[in-house]
C-alpha atoms as a PDB file:
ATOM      1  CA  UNK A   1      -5.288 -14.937  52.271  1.00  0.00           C
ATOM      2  CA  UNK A   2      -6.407 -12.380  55.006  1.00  0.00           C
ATOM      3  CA  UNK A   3      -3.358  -9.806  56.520  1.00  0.00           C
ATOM      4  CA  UNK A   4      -3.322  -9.508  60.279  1.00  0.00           C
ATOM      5  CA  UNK A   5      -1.107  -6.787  61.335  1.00  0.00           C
ATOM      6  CA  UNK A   6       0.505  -9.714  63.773  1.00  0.00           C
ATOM      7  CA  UNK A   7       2.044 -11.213  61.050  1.00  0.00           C
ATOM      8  CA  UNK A   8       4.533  -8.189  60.370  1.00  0.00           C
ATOM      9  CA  UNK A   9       4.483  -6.467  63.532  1.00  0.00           C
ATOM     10  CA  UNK A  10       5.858  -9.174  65.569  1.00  0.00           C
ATOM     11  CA  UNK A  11       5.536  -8.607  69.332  1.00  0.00           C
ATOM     12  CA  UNK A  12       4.806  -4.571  68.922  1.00  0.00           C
ATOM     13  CA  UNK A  13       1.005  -3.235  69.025  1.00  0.00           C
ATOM     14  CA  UNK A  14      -0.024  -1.195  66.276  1.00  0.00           C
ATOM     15  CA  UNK A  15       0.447   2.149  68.243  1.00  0.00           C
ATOM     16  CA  UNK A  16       3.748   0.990  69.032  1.00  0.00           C
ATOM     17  CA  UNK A  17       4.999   0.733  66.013  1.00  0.00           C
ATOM     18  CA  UNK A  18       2.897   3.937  64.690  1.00  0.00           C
ATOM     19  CA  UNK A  19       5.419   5.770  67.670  1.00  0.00           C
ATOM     20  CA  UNK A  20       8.267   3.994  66.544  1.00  0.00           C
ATOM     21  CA  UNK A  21       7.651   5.151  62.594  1.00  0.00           C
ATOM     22  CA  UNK A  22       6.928   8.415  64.205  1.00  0.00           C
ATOM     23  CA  UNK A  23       9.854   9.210  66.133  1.00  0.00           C
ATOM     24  CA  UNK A  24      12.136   7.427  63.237  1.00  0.00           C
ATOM     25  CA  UNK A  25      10.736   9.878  60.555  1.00  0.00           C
ATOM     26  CA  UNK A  26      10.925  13.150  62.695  1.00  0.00           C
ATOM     27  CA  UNK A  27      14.524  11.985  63.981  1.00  0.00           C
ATOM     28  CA  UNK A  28      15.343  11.752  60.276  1.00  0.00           C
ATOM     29  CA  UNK A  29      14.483  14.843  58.976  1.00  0.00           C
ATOM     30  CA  UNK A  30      15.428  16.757  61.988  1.00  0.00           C
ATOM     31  CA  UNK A  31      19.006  15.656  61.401  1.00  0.00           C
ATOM     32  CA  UNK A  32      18.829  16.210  57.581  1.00  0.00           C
ATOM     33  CA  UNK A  33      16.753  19.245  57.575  1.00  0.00           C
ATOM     34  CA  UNK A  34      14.085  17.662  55.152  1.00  0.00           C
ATOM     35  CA  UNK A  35      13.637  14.679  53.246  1.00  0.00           C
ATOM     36  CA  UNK A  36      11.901  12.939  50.343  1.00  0.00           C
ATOM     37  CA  UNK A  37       9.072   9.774  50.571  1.00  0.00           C
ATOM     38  CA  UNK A  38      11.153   7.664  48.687  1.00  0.00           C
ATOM     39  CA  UNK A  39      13.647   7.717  51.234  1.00  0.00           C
ATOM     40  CA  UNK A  40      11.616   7.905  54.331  1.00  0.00           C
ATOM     41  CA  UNK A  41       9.920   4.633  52.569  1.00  0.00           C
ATOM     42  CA  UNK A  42      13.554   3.204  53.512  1.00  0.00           C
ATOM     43  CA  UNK A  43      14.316   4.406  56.492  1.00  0.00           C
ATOM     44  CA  UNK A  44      10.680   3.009  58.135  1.00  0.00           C
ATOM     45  CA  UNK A  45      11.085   0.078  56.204  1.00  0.00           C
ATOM     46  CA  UNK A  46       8.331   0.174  54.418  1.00  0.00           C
ATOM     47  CA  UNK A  47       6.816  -1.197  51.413  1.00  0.00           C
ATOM     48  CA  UNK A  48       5.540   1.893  49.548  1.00  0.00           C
ATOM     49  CA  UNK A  49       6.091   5.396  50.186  1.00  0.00           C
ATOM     50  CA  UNK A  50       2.815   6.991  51.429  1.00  0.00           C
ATOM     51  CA  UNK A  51       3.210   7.306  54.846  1.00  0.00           C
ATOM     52  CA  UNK A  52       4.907  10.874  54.789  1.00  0.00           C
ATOM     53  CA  UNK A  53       1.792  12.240  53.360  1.00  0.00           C
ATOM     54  CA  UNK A  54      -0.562  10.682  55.774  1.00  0.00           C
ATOM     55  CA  UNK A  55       1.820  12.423  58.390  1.00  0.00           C
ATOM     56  CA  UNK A  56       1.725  15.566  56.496  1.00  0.00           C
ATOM     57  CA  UNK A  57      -1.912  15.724  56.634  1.00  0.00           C
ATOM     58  CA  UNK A  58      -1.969  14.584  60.422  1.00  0.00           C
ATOM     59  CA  UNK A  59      -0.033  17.605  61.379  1.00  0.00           C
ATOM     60  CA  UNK A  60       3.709  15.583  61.568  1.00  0.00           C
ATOM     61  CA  UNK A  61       4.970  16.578  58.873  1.00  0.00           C
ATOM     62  CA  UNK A  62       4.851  19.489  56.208  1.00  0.00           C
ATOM     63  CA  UNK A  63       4.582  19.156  52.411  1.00  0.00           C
ATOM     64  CA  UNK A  64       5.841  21.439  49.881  1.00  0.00           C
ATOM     65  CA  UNK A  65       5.940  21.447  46.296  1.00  0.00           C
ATOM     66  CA  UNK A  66       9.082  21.005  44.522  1.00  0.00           C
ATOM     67  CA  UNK A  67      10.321  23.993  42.063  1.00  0.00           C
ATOM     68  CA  UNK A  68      11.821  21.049  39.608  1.00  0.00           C
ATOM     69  CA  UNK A  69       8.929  18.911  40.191  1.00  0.00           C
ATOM     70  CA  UNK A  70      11.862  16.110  40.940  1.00  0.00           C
ATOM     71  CA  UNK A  71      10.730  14.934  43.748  1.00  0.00           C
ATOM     72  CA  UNK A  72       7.201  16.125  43.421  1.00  0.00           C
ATOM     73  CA  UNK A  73       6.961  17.107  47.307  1.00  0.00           C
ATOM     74  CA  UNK A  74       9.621  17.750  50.058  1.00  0.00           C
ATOM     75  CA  UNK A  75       8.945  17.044  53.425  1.00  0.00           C
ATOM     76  CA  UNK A  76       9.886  19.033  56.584  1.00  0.00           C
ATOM     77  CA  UNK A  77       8.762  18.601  60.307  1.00  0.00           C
ATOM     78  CA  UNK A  78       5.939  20.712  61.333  1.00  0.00           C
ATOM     79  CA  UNK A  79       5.988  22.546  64.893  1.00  0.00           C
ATOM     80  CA  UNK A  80       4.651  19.098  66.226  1.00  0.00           C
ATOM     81  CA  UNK A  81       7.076  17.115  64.369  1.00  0.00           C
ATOM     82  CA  UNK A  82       9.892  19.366  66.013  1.00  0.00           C
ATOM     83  CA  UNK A  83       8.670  19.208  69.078  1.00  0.00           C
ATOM     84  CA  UNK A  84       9.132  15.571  68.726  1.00  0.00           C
ATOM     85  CA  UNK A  85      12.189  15.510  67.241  1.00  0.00           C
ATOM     86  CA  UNK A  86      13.518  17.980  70.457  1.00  0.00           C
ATOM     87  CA  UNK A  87      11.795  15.477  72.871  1.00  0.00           C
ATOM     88  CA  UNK A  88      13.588  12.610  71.799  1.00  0.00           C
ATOM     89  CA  UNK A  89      17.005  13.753  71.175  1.00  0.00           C
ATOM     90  CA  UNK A  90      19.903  14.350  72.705  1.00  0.00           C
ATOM     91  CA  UNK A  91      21.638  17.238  70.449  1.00  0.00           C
ATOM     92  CA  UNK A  92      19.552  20.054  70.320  1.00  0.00           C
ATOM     93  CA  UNK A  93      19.950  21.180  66.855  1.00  0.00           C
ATOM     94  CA  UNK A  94      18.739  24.614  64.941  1.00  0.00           C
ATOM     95  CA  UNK A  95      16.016  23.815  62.622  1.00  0.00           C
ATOM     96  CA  UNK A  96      15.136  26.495  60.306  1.00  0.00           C
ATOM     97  CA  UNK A  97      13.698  24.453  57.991  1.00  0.00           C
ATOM     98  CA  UNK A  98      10.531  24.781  60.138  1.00  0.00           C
ATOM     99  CA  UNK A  99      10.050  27.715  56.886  1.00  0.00           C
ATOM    100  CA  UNK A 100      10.365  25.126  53.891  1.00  0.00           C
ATOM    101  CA  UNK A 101      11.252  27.990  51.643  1.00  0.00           C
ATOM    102  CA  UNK A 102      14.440  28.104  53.966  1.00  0.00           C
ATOM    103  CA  UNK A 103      15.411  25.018  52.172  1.00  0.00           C
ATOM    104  CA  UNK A 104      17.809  25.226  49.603  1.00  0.00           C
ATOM    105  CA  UNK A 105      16.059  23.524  46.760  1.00  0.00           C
ATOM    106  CA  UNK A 106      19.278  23.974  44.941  1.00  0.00           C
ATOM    107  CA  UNK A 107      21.408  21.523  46.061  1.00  0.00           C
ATOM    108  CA  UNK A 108      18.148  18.943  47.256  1.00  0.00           C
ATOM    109  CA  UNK A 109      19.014  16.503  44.623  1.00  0.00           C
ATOM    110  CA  UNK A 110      22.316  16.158  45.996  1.00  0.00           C
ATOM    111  CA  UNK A 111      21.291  16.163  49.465  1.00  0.00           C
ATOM    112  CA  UNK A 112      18.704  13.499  48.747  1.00  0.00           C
ATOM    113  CA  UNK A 113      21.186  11.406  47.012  1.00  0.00           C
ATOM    114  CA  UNK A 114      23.254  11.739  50.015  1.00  0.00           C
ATOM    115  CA  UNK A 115      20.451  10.294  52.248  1.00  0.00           C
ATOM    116  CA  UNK A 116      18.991   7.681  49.857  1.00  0.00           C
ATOM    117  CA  UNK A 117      22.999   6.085  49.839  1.00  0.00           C
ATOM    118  CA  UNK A 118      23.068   6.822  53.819  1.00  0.00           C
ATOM    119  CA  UNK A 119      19.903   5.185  54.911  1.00  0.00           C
ATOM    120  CA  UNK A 120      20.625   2.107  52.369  1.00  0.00           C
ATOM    121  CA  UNK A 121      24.215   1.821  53.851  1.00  0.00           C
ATOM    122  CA  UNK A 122      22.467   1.699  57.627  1.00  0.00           C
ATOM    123  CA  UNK A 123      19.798  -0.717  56.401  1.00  0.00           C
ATOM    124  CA  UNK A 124      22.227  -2.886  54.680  1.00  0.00           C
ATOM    125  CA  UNK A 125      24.287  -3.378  57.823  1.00  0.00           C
ATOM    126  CA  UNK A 126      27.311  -1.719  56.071  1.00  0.00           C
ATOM    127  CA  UNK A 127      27.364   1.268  59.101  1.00  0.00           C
ATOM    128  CA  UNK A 128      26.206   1.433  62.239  1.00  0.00           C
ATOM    129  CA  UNK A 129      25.227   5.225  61.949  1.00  0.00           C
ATOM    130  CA  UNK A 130      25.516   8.144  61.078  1.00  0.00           C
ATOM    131  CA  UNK A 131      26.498  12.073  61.860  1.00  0.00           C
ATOM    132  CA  UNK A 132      24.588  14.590  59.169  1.00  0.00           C
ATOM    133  CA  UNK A 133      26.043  17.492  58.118  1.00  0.00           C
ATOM    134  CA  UNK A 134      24.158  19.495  60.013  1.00  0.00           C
ATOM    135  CA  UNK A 135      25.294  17.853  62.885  1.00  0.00           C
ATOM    136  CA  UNK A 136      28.682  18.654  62.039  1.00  0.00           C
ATOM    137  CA  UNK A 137      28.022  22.970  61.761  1.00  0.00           C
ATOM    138  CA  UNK A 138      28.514  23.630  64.918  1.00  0.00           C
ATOM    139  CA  UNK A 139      32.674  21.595  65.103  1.00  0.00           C
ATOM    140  CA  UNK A 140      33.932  22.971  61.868  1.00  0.00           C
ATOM    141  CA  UNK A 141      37.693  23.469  61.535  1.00  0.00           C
ATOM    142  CA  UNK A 142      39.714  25.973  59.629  1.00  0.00           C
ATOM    143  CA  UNK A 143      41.202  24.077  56.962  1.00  0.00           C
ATOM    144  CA  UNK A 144      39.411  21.134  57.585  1.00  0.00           C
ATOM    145  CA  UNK A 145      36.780  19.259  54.657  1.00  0.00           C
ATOM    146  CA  UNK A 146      33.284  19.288  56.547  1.00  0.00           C
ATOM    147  CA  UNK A 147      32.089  16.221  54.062  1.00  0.00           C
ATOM    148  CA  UNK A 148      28.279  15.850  53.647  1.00  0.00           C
ATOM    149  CA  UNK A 149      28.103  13.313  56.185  1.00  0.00           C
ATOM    150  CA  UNK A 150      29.987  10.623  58.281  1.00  0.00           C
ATOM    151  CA  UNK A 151      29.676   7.163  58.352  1.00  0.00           C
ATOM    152  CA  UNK A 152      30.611   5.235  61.752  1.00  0.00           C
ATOM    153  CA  UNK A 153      31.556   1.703  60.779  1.00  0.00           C
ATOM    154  CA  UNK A 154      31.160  -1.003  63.635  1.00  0.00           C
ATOM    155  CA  UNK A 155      34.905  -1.008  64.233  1.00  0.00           C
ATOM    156  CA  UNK A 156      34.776   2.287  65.027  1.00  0.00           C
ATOM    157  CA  UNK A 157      36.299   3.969  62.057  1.00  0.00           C
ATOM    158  CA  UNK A 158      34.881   7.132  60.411  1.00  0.00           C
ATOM    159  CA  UNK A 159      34.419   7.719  56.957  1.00  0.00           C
ATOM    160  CA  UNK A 160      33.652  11.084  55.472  1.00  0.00           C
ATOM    161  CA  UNK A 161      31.229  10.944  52.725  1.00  0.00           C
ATOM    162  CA  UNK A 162      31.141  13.546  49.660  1.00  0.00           C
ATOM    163  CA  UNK A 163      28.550  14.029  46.999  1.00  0.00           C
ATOM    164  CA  UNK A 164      29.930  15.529  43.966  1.00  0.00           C
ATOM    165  CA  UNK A 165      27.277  16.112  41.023  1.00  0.00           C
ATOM    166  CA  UNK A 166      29.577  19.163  39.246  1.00  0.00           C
ATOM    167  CA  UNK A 167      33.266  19.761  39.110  1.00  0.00           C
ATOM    168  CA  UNK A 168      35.268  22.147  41.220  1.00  0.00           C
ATOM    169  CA  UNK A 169      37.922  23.992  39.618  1.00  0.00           C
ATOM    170  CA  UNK A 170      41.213  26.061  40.429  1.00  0.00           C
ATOM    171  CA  UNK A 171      41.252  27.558  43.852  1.00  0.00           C
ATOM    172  CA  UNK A 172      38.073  25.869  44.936  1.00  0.00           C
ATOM    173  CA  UNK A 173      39.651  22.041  43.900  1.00  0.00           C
ATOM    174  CA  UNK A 174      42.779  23.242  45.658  1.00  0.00           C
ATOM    175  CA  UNK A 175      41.185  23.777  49.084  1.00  0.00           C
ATOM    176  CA  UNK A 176      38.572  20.522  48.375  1.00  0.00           C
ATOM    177  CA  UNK A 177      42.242  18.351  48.194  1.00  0.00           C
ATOM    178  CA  UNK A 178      44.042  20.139  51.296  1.00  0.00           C
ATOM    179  CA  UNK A 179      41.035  20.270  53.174  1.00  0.00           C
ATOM    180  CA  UNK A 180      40.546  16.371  52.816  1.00  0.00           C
ATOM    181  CA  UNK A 181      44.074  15.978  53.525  1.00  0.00           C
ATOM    182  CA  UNK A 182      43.649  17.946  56.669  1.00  0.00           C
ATOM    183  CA  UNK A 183      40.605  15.964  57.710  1.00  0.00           C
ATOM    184  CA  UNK A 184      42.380  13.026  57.335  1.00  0.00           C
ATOM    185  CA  UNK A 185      46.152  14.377  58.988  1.00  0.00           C
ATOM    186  CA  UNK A 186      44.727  16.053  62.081  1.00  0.00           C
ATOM    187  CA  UNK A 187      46.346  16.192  65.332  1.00  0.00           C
ATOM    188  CA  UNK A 188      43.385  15.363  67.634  1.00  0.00           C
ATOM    189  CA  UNK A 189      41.570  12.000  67.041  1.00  0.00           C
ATOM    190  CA  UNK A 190      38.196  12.732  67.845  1.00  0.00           C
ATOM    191  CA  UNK A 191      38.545  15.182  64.547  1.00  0.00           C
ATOM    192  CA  UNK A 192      40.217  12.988  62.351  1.00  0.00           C
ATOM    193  CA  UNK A 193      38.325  11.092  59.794  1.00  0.00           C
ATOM    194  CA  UNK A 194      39.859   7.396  58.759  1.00  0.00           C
ATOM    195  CA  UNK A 195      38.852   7.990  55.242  1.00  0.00           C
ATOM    196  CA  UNK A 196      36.937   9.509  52.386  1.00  0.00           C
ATOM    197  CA  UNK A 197      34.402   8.122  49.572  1.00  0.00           C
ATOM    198  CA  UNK A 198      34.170  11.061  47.059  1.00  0.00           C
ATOM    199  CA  UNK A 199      31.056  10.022  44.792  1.00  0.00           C
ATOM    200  CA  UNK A 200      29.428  11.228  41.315  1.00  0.00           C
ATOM    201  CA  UNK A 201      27.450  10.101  38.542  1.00  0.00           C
ATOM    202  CA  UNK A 202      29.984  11.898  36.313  1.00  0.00           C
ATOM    203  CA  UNK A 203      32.636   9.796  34.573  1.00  0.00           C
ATOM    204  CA  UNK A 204      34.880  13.194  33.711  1.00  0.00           C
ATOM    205  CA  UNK A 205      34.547  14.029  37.989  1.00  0.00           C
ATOM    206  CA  UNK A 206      35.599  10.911  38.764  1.00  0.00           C
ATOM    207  CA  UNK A 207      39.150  10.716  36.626  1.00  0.00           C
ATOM    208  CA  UNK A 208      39.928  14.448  36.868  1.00  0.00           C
ATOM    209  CA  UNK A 209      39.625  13.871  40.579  1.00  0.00           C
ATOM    210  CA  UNK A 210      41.790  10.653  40.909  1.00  0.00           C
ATOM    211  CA  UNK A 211      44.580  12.562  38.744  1.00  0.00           C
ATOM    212  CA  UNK A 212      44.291  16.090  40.843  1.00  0.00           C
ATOM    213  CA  UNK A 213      45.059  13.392  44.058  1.00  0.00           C
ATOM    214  CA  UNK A 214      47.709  10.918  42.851  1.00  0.00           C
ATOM    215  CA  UNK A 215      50.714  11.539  44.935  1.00  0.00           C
ATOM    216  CA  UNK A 216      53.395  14.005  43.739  1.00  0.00           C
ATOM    217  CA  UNK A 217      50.392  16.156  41.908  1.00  0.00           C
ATOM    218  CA  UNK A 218      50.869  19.762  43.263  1.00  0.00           C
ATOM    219  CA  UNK A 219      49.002  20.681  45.654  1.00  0.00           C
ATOM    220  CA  UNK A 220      48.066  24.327  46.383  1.00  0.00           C
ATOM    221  CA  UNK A 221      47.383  26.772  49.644  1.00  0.00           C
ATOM    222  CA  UNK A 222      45.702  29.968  49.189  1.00  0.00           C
ATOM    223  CA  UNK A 223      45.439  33.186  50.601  1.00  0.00           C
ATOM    224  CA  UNK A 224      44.228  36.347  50.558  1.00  0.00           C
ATOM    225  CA  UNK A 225      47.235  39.168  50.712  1.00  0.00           C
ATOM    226  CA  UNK A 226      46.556  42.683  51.456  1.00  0.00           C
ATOM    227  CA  UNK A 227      43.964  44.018  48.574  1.00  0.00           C
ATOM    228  CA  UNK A 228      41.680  41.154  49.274  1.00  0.00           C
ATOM    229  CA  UNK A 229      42.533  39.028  46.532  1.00  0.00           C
ATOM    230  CA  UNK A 230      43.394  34.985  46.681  1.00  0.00           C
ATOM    231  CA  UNK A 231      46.913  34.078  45.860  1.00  0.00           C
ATOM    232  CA  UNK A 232      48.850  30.934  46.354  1.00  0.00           C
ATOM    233  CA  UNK A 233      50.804  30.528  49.470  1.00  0.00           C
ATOM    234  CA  UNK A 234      52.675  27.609  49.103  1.00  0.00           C
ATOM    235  CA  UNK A 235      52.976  24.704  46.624  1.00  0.00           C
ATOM    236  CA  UNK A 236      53.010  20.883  48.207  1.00  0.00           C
ATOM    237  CA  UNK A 237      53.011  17.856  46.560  1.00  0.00           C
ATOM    238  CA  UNK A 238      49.847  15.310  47.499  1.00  0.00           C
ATOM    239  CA  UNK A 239      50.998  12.743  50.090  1.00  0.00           C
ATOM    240  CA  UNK A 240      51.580   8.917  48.612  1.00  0.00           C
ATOM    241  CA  UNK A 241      49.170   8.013  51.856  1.00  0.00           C
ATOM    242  CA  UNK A 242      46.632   9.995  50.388  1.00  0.00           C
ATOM    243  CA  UNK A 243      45.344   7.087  47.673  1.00  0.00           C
ATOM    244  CA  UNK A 244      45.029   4.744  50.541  1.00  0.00           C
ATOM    245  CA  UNK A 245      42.207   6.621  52.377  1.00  0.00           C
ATOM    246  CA  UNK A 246      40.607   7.941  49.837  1.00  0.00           C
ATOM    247  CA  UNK A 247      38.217   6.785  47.115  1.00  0.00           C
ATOM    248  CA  UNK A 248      36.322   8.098  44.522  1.00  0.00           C
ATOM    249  CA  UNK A 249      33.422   6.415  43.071  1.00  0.00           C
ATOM    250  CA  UNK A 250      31.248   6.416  39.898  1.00  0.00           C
ATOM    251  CA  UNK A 251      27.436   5.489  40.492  1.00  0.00           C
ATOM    252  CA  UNK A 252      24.738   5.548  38.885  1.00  0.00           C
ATOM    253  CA  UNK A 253      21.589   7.703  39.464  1.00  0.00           C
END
């Protein structure tokens, strides 16, 4: 049976929705910093994942090579890409991932794992949107957990989202469980978060973090004193309100 673009386009023109998948993609990865096909294959809606290197080799997009070979490419917006990106928001943001080798390929699995959960979330109706982390560089509070990302539910409530993929430890869990609570306690409501979904693929992660936030576990402030060394401050204990607003889930990946 013969395909007419009509039949899945609906009312748009074919260069209508070409500009739509345009601006979608750029708007994407100019929030993120970069992105994967895979996931651009969800946020466009599409059913396989080769439109980012059509882009690519139209001049949208850039392609680079992956040093785990997991993905096998990256994608980032080229200078016409940005200037897209720029045209259509309404955030400037600082993109120096124009250089691909600024990207941290580090941490891309868990940044990718962040998006691939994000844009399913938006697609699934579950939020309505959502605030990237790089979105959230330029309001960061002392104190205060900058999560990986922010879901806005349609009732208005704000969820902070956290990838965990390897265990913190000692000081560094210390300040990951006051800065939540802090997130979560502030003072003025446009900073305060309504909740947190801490997520791994790491059975261990997930109970060592449930037992470090059950209430009456001790929970520890640092500082540094006067040769520049980190000591505790103060012992607390975690709050019983604490369980209610925050969760910690094991997935699979």
């Amino acid at each position: 049976m013969r395909v007419r673009p009509r039949d899945y386009l609906g009312d748009q023109t074919p260069e209508e929705r070409r500009d739509i998948n345009r601006c979608a993609a750029a708007d994407w990865i100019y929030r993120f910093g970069f992105s994967s096909s895979q996931v651009l294959k969800d946020v466009l809606k599409k059913q396989g994942a080769g439109w980012p290197s059509i882009a690519a080799k139209r001049g949208l997009l850039r392609s680079t090579k992956t040093e785990s070979g997991v993905p096998g490419v990256f994608y980032t917006l080229a200078e016409p890409g940005l200037e897209l990106a720029e045209r259509n928001s309404m955030t400037l943001l600082p993109y120096p991932e124009i250089d691909p080798f600024r990207v941290n390929q580090a941490t891309m699995r868990h940044n990718l794992l962040v998006q691939m959960l994000t844009v399913r979330a938006i697609n699934s109706g579950q939020i309505v949107r959502v605030t990237t982390e790089k979105e959230l560089n330029a309001g960061d509070l002392r104190g205060h957990k900058r999560p990986d990302a922010i879901w806005h539910f349609e009732g208005g409530q704000r969820i902070g989202i956290e990838m965990e993929l390897s265990a913190k430890w000692e000081r560094k869990l210390d300040e990951f469980i006051t800065g939540i609570t802090a997130s979560l306690n502030g003072e003025v409501p446009e900073d305060r978060l309504d909740g947190f979904a801490i997520i791994t693929d790491s059975e261990a992660i997930c109970r060592r973090y449930r037992q470090a936030m059950k209430p009456g576990e001790p929970m520890r402030y640092w500082r540094k004193n006067a040769r520049h060394q980190w000591e505790v401050e103060s012992i607390e204990k975690v709050p019983a309100w604490l369980q209610e607003h925050v969760e910690v889930r094991l997935i699979q990946t």
